[in-house]
Protein backbone atom coordinates (compact mmCIF):
# COMPACT_ATOMS: atom_id res chain seq x y z
CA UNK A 1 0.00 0.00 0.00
CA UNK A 2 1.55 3.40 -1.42
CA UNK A 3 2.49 6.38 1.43
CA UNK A 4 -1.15 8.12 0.37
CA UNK A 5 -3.67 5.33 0.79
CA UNK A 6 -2.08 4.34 3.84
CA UNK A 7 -2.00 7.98 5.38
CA UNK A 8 -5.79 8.04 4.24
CA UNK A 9 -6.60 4.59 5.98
CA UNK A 10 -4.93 5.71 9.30
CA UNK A 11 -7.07 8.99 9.36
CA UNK A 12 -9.92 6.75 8.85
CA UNK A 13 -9.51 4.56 11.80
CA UNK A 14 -8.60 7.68 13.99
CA UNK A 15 -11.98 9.21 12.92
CA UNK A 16 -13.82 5.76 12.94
CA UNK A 17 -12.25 6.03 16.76
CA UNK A 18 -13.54 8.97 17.56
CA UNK A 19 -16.91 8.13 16.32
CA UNK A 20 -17.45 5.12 18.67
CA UNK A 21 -16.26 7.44 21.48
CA UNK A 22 -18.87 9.75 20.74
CA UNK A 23 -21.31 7.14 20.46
CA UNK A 24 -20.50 5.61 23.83
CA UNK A 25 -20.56 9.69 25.45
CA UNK A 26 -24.14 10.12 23.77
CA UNK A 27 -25.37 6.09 25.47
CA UNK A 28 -24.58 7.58 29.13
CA UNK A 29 -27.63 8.75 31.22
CA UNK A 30 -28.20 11.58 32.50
CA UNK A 31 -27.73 12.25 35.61
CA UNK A 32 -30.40 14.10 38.09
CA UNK A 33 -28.88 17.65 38.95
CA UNK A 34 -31.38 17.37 42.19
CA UNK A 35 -33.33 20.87 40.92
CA UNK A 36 -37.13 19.68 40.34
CA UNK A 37 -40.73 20.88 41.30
CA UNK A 38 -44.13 19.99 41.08
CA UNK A 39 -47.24 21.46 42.05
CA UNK A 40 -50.49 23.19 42.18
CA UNK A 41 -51.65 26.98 40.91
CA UNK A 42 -53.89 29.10 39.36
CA UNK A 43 -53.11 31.45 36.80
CA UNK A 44 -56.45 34.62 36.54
CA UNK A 45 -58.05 35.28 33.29
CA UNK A 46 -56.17 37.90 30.93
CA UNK A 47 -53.03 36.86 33.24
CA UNK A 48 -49.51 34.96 32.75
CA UNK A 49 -47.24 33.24 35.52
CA UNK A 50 -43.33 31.96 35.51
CA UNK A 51 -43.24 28.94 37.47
CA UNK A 52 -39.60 28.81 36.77
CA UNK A 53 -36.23 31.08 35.82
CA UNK A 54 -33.00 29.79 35.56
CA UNK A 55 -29.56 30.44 33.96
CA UNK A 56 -28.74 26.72 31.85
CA UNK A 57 -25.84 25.37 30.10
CA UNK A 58 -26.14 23.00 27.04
CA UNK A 59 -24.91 20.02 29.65
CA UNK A 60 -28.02 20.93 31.26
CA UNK A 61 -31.81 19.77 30.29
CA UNK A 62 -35.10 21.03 31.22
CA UNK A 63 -38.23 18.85 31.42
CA UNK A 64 -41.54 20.58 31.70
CA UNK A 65 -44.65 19.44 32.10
CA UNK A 66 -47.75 21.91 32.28
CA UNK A 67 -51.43 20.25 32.36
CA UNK A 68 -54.60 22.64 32.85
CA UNK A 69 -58.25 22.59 32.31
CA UNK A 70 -58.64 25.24 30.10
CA UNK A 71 -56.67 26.07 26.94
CA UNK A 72 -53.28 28.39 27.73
CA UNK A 73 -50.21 29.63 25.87
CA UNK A 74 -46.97 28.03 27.42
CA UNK A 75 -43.70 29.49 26.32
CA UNK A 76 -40.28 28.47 26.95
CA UNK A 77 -38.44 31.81 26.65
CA UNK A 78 -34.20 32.57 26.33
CA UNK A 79 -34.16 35.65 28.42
CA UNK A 80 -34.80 36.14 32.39
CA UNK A 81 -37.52 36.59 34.00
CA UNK A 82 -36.63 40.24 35.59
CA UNK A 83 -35.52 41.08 31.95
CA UNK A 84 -39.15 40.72 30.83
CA UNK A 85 -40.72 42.51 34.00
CA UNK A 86 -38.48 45.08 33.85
CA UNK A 87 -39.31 45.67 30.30
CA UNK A 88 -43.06 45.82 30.86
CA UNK A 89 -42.77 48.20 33.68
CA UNK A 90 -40.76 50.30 31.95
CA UNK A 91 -43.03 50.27 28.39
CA UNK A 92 -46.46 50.04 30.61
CA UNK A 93 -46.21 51.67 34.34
CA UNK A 94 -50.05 52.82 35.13
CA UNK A 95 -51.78 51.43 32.40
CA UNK A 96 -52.79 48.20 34.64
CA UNK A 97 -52.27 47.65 37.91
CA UNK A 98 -50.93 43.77 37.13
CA UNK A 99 -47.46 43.79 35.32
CA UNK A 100 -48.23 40.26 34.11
CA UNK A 101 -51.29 40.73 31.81
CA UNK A 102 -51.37 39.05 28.57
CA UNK A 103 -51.37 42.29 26.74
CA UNK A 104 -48.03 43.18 27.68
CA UNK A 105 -46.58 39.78 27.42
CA UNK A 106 -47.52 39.71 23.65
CA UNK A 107 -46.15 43.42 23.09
CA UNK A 108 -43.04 41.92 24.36
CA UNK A 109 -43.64 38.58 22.87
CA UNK A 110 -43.80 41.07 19.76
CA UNK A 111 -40.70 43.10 20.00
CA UNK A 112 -38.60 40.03 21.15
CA UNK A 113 -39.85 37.38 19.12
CA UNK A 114 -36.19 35.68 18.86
CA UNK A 115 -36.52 34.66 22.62
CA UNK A 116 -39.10 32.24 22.32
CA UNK A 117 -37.46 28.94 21.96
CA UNK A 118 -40.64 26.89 21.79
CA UNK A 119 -44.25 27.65 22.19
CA UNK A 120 -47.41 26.12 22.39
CA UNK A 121 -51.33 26.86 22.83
CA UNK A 122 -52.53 22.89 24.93
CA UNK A 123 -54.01 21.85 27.59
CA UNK A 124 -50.84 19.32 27.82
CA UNK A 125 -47.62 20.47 28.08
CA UNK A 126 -44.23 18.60 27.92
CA UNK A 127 -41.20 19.70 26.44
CA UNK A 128 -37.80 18.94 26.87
CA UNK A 129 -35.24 21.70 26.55
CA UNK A 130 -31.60 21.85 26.10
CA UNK A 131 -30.05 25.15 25.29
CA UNK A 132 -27.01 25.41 22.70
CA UNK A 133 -25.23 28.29 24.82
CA UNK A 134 -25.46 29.52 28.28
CA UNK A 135 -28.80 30.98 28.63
CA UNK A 136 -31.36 32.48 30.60
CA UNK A 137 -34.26 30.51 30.45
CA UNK A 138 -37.72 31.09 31.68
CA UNK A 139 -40.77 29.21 31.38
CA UNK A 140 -44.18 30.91 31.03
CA UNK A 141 -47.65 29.90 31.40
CA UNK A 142 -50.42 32.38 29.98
CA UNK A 143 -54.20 32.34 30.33
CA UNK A 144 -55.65 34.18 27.31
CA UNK A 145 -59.16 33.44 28.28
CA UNK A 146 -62.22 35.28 30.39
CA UNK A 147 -61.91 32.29 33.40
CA UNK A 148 -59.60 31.26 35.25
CA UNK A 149 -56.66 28.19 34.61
CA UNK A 150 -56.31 25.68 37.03
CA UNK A 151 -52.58 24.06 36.01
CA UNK A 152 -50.74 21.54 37.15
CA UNK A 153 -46.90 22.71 37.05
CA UNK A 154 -43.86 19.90 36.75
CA UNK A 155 -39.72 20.59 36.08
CA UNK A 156 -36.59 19.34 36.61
CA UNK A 157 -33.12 19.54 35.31
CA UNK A 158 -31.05 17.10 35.02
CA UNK A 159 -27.11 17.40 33.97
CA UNK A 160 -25.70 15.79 31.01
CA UNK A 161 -21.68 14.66 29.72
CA UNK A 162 -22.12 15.83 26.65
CA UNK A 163 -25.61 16.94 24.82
CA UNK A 164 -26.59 13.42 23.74
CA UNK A 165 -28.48 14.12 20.17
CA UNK A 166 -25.62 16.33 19.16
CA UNK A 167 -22.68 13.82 20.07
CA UNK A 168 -25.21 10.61 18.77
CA UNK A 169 -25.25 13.39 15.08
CA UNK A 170 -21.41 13.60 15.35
CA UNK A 171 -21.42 9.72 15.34
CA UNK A 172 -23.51 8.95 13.15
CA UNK A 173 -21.28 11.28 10.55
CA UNK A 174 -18.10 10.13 11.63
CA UNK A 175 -18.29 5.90 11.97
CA UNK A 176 -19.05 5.78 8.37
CA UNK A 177 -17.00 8.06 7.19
CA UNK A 178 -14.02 6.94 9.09
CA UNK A 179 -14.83 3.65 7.71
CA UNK A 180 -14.80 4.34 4.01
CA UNK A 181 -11.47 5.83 5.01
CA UNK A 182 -9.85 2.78 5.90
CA UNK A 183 -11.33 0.34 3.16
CA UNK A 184 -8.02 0.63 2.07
CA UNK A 185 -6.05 -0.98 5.03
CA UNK A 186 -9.15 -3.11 5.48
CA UNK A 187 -7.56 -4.81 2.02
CA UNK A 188 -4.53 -4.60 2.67
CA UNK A 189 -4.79 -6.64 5.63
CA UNK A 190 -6.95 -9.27 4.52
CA UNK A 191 -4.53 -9.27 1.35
CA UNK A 192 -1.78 -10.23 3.44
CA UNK A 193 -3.56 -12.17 5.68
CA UNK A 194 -4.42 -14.55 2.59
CA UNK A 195 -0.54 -14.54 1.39
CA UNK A 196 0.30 -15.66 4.89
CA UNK A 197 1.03 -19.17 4.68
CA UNK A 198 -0.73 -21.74 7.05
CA UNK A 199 0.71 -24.30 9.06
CA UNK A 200 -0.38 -27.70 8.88
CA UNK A 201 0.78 -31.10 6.38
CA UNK A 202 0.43 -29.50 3.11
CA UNK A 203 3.04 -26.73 3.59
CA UNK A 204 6.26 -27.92 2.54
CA UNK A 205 8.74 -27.88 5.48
């Protein structure tokens, strides 16, 4: 085998390597952080809540679970949750007496659109989250309707090696690629493997 196809073959089992590393990373459970809640509320007609507020890193993920008996807007937001008070009160001090009324969460909603990371109108929520960067995150639970929302609430974090769909993507690039790499010393060993001569009676001594 000439210098080339043998320096391509050995880059191909370094990266088919890697690739089974990253698959074994992305097969490890996670690992409960300890952070988790569930309970009981009430959110008013025309109102919103944030049942939780946290800064997350991507070895971080956020399970939430929000079940009501009425219809409401849940949003998982990447911003805190003092940035978006402190934005209402600044845009709406003395129009109502309630900073967290619908109305201003979709002005804000509107003018920071590129926060929401998910969204969803149910009456069952549950999402898991995993931010790509270090990140405020905030969760948000809106009633747009005339009655009040009775909601059940769940989260919990729990802490991660490595984020597991991104290092199980990077595997399944890598393995085959690395493979197709080293078809060539793949031959070349079974090539010499079949010029090898075996022991036994019919090999002349």
């Amino acid at each position: 085998m000439n210098r080339w196809l043998a320096l391509i073959s050995r880059i191909g089992t370094i990266i088919t390597s890697i690739g089974l590393a990253f698959l074994l990373i992305s097969l490890i459970p996670s690992s409960s952080s300890g952070n988790s809640a569930q309970y009981n509320d009430q959110v008013q007609a025309n109102m919103f809540h944030s049942p939780f507020a946290s800064i997350m890193t991507p070895q971080q993920v956020a399970t939430f679970t929000v079940t009501s008996d009425r219809t409401v807007d849940v949003y998982v937001l990447e911003v805190s949750n003092s940035f978006l008070t402190n934005w209402i009160v600044s845009h709406y001090t003395g129009k109502y007496f309630y900073t967290n009324n619908v109305t201003y969460l979709k002005s804000f909603l509107g003018n920071f659109s590129q926060s929401i990371a998910y969204s969803q109108s149910t009456t069952a929520f549950d999402y898991r989250y995993t931010p790509t960067k270090v990140t405020n995150a905030t969760l948000i639970v809106s009633n747009p309707s005339s009655s009040e929302a009775l909601i059940q609430i769940g989260w919990k974090i729990t802490q991660q090696v490595a984020p597991a769909s991104r290092v199980a993507t990077l595997a399944d690039w890598s393995i085959p690629i690395g493979l197709v790499l080293a078809i060539p010393w793949f031959i070349d060993l079974y090539q010499r493997r079949a010029r090898k001569p075996t022991s036994g009676a019919n090999v002349p001594v």
